[in-house]
Protein backbone atom coordinates (compact mmCIF):
# COMPACT_ATOMS: atom_id res chain seq x y z
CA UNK A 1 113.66 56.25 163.06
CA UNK A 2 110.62 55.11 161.02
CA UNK A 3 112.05 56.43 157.91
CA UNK A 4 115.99 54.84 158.53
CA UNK A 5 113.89 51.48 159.39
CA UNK A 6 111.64 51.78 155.86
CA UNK A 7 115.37 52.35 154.02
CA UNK A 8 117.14 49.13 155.42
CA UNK A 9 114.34 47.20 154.97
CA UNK A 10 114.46 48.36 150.91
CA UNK A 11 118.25 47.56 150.91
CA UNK A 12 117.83 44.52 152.52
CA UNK A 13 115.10 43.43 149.88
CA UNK A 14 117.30 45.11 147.14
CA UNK A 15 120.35 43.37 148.30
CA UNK A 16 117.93 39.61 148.25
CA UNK A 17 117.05 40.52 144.71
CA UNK A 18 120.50 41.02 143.71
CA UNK A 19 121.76 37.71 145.25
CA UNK A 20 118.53 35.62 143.59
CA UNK A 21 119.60 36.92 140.26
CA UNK A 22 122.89 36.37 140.98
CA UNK A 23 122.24 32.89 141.66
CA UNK A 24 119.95 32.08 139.10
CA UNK A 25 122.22 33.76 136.24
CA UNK A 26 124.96 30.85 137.72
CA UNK A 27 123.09 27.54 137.95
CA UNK A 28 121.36 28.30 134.33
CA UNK A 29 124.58 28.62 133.24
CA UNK A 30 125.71 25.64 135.09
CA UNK A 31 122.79 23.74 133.69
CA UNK A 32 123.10 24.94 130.19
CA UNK A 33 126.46 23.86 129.95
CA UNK A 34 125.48 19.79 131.35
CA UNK A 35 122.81 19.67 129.13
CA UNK A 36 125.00 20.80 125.77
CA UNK A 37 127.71 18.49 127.34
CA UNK A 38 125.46 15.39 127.83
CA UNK A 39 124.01 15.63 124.00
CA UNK A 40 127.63 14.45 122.95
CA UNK A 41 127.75 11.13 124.83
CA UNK A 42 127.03 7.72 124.06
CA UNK A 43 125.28 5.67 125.74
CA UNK A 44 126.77 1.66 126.70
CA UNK A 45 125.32 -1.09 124.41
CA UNK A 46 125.09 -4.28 126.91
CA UNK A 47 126.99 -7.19 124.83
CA UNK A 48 124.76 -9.89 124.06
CA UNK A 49 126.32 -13.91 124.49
CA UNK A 50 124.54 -17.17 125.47
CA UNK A 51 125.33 -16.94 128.75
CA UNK A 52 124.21 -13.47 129.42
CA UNK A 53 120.86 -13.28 127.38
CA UNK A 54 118.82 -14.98 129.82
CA UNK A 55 120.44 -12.42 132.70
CA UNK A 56 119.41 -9.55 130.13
CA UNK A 57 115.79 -10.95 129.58
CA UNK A 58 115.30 -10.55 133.58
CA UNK A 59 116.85 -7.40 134.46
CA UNK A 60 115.02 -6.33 131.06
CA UNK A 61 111.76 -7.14 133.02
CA UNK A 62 111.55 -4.41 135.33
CA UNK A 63 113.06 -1.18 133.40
CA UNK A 64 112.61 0.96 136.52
CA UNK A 65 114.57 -1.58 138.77
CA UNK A 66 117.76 -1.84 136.01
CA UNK A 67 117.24 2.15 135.91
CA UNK A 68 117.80 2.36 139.64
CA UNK A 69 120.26 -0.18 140.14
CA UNK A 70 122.70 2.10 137.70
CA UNK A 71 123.16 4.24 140.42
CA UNK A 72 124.08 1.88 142.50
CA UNK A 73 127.43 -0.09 143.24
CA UNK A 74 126.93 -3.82 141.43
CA UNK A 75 130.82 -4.69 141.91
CA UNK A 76 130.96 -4.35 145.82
CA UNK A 77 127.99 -5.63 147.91
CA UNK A 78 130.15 -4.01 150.99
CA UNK A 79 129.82 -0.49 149.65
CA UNK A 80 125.93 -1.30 148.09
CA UNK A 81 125.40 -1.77 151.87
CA UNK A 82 126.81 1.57 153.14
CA UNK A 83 125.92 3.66 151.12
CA UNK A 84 121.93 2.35 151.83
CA UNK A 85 123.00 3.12 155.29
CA UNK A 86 124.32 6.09 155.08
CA UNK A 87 121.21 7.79 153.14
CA UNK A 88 118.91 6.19 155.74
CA UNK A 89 120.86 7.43 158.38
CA UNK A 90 121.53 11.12 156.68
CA UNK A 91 117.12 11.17 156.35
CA UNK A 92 117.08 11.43 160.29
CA UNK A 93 119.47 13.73 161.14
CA UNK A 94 118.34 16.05 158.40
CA UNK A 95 115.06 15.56 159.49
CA UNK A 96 115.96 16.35 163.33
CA UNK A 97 117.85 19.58 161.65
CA UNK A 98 115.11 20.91 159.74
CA UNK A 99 112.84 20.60 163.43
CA UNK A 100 115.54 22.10 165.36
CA UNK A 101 115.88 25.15 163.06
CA UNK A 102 112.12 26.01 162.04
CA UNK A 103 111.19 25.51 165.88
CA UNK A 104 114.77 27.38 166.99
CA UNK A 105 115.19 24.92 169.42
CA UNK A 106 118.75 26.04 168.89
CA UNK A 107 118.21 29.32 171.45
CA UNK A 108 117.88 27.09 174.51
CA UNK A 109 121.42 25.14 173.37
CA UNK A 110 124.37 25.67 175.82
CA UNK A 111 127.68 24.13 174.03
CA UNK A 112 126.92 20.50 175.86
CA UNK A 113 124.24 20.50 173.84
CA UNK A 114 125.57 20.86 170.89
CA UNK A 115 128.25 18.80 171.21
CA UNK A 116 125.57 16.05 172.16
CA UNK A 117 123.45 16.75 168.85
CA UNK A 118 125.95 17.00 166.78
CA UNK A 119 127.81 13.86 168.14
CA UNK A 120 124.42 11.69 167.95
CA UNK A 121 124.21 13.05 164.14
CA UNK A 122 127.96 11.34 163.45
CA UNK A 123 128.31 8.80 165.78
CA UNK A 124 125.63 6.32 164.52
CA UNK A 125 127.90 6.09 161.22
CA UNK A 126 131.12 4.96 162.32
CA UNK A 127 129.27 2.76 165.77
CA UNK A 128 126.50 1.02 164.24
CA UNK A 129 128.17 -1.08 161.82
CA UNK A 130 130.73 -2.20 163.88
CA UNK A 131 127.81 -2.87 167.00
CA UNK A 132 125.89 -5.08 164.21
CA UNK A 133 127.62 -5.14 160.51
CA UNK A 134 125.99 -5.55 156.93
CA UNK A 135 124.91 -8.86 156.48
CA UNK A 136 127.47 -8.53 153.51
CA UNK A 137 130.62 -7.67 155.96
CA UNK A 138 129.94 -10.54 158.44
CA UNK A 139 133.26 -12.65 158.41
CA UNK A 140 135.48 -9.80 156.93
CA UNK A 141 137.73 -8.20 159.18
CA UNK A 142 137.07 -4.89 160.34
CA UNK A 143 139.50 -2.97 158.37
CA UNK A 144 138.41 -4.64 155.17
CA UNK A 145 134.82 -3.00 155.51
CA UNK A 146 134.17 -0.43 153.16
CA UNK A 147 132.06 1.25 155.71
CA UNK A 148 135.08 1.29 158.19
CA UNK A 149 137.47 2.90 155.35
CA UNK A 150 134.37 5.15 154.15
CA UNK A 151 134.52 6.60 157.74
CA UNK A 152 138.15 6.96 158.06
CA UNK A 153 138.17 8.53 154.49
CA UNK A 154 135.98 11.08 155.37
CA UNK A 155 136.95 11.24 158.82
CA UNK A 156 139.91 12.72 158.01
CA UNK A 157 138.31 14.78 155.40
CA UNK A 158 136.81 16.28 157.99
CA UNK A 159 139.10 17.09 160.27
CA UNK A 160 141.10 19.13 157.90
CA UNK A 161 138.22 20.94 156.83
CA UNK A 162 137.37 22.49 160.37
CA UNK A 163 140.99 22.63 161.69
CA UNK A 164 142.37 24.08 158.62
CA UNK A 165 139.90 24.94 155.84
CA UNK A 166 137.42 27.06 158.06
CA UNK A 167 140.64 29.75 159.18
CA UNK A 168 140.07 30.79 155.00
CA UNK A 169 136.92 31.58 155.68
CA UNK A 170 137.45 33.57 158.68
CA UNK A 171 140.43 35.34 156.90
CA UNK A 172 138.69 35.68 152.96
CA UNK A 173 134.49 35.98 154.49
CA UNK A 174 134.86 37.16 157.74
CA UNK A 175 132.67 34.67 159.16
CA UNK A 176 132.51 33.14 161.97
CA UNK A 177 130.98 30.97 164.89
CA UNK A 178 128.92 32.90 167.58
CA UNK A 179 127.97 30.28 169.28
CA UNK A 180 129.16 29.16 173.06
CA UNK A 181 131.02 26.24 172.24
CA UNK A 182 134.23 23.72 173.32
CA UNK A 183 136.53 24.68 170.33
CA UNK A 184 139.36 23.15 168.89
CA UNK A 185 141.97 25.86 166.86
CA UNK A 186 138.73 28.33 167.47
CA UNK A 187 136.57 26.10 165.52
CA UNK A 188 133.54 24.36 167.70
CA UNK A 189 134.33 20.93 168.49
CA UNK A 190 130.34 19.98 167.33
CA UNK A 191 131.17 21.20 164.00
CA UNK A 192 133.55 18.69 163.65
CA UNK A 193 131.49 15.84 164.35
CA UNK A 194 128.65 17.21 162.46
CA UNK A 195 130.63 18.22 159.28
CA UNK A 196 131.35 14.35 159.33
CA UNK A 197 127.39 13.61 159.25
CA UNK A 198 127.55 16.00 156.42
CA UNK A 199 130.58 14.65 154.85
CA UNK A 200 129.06 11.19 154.70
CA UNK A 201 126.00 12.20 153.35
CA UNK A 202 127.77 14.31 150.54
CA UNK A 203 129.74 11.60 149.15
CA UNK A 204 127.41 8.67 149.11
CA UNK A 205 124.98 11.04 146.83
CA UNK A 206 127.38 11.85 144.51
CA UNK A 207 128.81 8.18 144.49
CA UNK A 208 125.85 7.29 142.92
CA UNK A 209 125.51 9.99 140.37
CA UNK A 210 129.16 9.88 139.43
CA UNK A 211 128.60 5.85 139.13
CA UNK A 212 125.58 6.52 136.76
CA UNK A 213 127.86 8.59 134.37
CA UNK A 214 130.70 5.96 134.14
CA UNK A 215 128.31 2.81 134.13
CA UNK A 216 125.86 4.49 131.15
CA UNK A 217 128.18 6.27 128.94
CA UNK A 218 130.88 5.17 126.80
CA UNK A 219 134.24 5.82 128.05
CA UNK A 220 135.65 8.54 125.77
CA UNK A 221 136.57 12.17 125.35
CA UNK A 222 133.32 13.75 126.03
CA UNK A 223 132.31 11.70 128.94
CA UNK A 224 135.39 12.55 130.63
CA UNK A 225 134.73 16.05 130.17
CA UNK A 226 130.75 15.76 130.71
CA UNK A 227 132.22 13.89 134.36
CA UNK A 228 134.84 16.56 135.07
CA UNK A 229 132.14 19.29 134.82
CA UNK A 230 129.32 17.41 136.65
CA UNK A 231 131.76 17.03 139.48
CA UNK A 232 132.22 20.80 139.20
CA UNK A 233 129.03 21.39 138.89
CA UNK A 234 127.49 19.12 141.88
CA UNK A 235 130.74 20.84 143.84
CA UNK A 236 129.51 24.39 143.72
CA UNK A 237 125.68 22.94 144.29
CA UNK A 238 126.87 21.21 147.01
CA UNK A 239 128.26 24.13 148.82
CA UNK A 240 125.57 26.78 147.87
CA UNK A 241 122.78 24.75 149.03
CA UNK A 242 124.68 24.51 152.65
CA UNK A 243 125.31 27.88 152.92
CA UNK A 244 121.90 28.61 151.79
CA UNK A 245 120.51 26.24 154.39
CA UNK A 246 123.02 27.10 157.45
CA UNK A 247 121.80 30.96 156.72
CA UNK A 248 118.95 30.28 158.96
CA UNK A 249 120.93 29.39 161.74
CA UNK A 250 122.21 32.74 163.07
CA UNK A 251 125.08 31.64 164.94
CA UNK A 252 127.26 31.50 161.91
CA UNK A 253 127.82 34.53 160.36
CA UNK A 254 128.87 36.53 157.22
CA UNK A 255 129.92 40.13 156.66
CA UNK A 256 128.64 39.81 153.02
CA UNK A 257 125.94 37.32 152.47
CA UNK A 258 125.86 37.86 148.46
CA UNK A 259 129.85 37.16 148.98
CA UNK A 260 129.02 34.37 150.83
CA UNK A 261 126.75 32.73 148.75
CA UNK A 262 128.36 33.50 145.10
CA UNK A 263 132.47 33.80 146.37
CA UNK A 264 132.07 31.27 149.75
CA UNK A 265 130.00 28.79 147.61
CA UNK A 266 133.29 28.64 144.83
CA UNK A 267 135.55 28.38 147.93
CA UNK A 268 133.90 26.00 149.88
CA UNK A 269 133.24 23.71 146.53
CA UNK A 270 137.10 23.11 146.16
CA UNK A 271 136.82 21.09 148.76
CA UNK A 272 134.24 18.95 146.43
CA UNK A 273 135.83 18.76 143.18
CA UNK A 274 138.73 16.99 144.70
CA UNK A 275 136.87 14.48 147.00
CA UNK A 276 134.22 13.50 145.04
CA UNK A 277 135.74 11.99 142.50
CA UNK A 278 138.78 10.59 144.77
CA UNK A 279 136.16 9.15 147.39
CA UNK A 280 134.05 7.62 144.58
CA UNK A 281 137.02 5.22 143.83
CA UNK A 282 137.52 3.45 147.39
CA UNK A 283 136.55 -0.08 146.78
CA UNK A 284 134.25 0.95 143.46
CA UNK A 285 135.81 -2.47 141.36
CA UNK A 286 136.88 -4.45 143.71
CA UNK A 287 137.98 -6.87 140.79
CA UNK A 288 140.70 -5.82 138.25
CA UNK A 289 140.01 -6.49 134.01
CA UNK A 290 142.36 -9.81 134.81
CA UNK A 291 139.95 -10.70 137.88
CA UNK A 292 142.67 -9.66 140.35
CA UNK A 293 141.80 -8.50 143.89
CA UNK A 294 141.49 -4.18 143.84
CA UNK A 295 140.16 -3.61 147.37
CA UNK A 296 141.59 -0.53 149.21
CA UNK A 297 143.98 -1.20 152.20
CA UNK A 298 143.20 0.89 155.24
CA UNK A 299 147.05 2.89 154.66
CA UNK A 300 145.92 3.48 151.05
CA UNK A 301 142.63 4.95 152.58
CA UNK A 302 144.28 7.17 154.79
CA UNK A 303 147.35 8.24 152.43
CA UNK A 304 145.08 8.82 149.49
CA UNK A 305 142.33 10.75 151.95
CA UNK A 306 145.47 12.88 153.53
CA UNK A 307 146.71 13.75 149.49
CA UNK A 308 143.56 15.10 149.06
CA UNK A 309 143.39 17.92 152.10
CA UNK A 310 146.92 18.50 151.02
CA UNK A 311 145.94 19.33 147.03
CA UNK A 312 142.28 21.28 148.86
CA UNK A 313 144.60 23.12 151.05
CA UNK A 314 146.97 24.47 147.45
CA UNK A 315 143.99 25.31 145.96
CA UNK A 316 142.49 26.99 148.41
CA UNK A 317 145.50 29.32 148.71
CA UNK A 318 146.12 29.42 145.08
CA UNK A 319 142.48 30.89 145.21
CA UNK A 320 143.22 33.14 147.99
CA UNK A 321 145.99 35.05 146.76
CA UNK A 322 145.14 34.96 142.84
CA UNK A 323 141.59 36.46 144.16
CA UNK A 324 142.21 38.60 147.35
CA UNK A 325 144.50 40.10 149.18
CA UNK A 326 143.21 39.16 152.27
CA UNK A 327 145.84 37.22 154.49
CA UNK A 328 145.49 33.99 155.88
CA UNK A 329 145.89 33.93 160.02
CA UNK A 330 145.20 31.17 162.22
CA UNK A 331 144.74 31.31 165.78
């Protein structure tokens, strides 16, 4: 016994090594390739006139602020507003995550309570703002707010992903919940709400490093390329750092953990390199070249959020048969 315990302990620590070099060959590679990528860009030259010098001269004043403010949205106070709520918002939960798991408060859960936590973790995004709005949204009707369309945008996003999405990774990882749980097409209903506390949290971070790219660099060949393989890049980060995260939680689990990290992360980051990008554009100028009005309706927020689980789903199952032969079943 003490000798079959000594040999799964050294394939256990064998099989760890593996994945960290795995995992470290990829994101230097990932790395490597942003870096040579960024050397070919050129950075915006602000256009000097009489009426804009004196604006220059101030913002000029506090480098750090102007630095700052890049990654931020200048064109829509609305969506300025949100997205400072939703990364205020995202601190807590995460915070209340990281207690729950190093304390494993999680092994006294029954599935009320996770339905509870989870719903606590989503709901203050889509009930606060419309219980007190942005001082920027007061007097705009409800379905104008970018928060409101930010929600149903990723709401949707969301829904798809468990209802759909997470059958790919029962059929291609073998995963699955262990969990007691009220479930919804076998997926918990708590994942649902807390994939959209995830969702939300996702996609106002990588608002405002997309933003940076396209508000620093010259629009030209090698930014769009430098922007397509950022959004790659953060895709896959995206996803690995989850599933590296949600490992310590042992109610979700994976036949292969080094497929799961290196194959799962790839999977799971398709559904990243299509809604970064697409979410980035809801209400990002709200003014057209001519000055005409560019805000997103609440149908074009649903129809464009909808096109995008459809083009996840293709990909998904381009992915799945190109790379496996596993086949997809849904209960």
């Amino acid at each position: 016994k003490h000798s079959k315990s000594f040999a799964e302990k050294r394939t256990m620590t064998s099989n760890d090594t593996t994945i960290q070099t795995t995992m470290t060959k990829i994101f230097c590679s990932i790395f490597l390739v942003c870096f040579t990528l960024g050397r070919f860009l050129t950075t915006k030259k602000e256009k000097k006139n009489a009426t804009s010098s004196r604006r220059t001269a101030a913002r000029a004043s506090s480098s750090s602020h102007s630095s700052f403010s890049s990654f931020q949205c200048q064109t829509n106070p609305s969506k300025k507003a949100a997205e400072k709520f939703t990364f205020t918002v995202s601190l807590c939960w995460i915070t209340s995550i990281a207690i729950i798991i190093l304390l494993k408060l999680y092994e006294g859960f029954t599935r009320w309570h996770y339905l509870l936590y989870c719903g606590a973790c989503a709901l203050p995004y889509v009930v606060y703002p419309l219980w007190k709005p942005f001082e920027e949204d007061k007097g705009v009707p409800v379905w104008e707010r970018y928060v409101v369309k930010a929600n149903a945008w990723i709401g949707i996003l969301s829904f798809v992903g468990n209802y759909i999405w997470t059958h790919y990774f029962y059929s291609v990882l073998n995963a699955k919940y262990t969990f007691d749980a009220h479930r919804l097409n076998d997926v918990p209903i708590s994942m649902y709400l807390m994939t959209h506390a995830y969702f939300m949290f996702y996609h106002a971070m990588t608002n405002s490093i997309l933003r940076k790219i396209k508000t620093s660099y010259e629009k030209d060949v090698f930014r769009d390329v430098f922007y397509a393989t950022v959004v790659a890049a953060l895709a896959y980060t995206t996803a690995f750092m989850e599933t590296l995260t949600i490992c310590a939680f042992p109610y979700w689990e994976f036949t292969n953990r080094n497929m799961a990290y290196t194959l799962g992360s790839a999977f799971y980051g398709i559904y990243f390199i299509v809604s970064f990008p697409m979410f980035l554009m809801v209400d990002e100028d709200v003014t057209t070249a001519k000055g005409k009005k560019n805000t997103y309706s609440m149908w074009r927020v649903v129809w464009e959020s909808l096109g995008s689980c459809m083009l996840v789903t293709l990909l998904l199952d381009f992915v799945r048969i190109g790379l496996t032969d596993v086949s997809f079943t849904m209960k």
